[in-house]
Protein backbone atom coordinates (compact mmCIF):
# COMPACT_ATOMS: atom_id res chain seq x y z
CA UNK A 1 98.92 74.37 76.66
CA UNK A 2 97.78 76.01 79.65
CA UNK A 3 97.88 80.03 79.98
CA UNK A 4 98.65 81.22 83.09
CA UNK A 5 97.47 84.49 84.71
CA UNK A 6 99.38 87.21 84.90
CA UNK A 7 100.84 88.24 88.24
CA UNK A 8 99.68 91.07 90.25
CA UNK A 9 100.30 93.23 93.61
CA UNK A 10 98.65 92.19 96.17
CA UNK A 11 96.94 95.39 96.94
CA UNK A 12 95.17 95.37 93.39
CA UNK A 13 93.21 92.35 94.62
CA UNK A 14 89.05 93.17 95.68
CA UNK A 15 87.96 92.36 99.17
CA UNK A 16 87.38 88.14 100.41
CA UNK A 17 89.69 87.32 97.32
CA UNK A 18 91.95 84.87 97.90
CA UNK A 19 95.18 84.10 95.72
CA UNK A 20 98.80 82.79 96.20
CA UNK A 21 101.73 84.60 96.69
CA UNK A 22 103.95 83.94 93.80
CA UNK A 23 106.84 86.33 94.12
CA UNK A 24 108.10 89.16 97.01
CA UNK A 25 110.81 91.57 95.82
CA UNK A 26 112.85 91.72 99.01
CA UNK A 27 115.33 94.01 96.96
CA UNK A 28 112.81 96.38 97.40
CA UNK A 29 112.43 96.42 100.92
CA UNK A 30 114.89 96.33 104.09
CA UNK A 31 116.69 93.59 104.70
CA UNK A 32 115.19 93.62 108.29
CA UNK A 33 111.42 94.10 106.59
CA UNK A 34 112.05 90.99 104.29
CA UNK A 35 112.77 88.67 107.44
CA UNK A 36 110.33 90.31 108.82
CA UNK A 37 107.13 89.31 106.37
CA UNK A 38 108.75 86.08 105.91
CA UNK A 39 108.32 85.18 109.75
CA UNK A 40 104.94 86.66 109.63
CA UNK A 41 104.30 83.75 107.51
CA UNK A 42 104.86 85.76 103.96
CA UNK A 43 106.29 83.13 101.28
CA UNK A 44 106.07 82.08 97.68
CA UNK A 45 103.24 79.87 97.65
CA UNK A 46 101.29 80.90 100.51
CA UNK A 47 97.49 81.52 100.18
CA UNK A 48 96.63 85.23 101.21
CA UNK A 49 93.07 87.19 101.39
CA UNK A 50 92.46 90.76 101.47
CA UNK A 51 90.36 91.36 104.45
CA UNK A 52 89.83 95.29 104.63
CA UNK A 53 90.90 98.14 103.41
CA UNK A 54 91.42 101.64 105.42
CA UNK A 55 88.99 104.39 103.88
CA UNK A 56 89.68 107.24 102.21
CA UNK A 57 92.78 105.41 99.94
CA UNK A 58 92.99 102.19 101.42
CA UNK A 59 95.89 102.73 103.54
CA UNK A 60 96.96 100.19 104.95
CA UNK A 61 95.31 96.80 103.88
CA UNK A 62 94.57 93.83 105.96
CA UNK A 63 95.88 90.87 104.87
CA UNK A 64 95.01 87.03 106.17
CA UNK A 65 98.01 85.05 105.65
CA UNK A 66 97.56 81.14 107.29
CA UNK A 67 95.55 81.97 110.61
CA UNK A 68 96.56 85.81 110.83
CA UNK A 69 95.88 88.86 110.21
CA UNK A 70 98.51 91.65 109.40
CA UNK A 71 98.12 94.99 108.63
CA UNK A 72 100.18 96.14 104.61
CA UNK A 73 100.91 99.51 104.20
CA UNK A 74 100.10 99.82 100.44
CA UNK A 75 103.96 100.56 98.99
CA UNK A 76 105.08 97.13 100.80
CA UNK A 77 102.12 95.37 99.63
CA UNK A 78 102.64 96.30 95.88
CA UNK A 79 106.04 94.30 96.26
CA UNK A 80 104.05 91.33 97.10
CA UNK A 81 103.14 89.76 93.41
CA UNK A 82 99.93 87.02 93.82
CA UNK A 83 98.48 84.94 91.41
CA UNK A 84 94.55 83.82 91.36
């Protein structure tokens, strides 16, 4: 039996990690935001790293998702649940 971990926001994950993308609740966001991430390349089952975040409460985050890089505010990027 294998235990899988537990799924988390993506803004919870520490600088250079790496996970996939494992869920995105677009009922949380706009309709025209949704599309929006998932042109930007945002999917189930993509691999994403946290590349910075802004000082002073981390505000927004960057995010590498394929080969770029796209700036999370931190409420849109706690809809985005990853897995390690």
């Amino acid at each position: 039996m294998t235990v899988s971990a537990p799924h988390r926001p993506i803004d919870a994950l520490a600088i250079g990690e790496v996970a996939l993308i494992a869920a995105i609740d677009r009922a949380g966001l706009a309709p025209d935001t949704a599309q929006r991430l998932c042109e930007l390349g945002f999917d189930e089952g993509v691999d994403v790293e946290i590349l910075h975040r802004a000082p002073f409460g981390g505000d927004p985050i960057a995010v590498r998702v394929g080969n770029m890089v796209v700036a999370l505010r931190r409420d849109m990027a706690r809809l985005i649940e990853v897995e390690a």
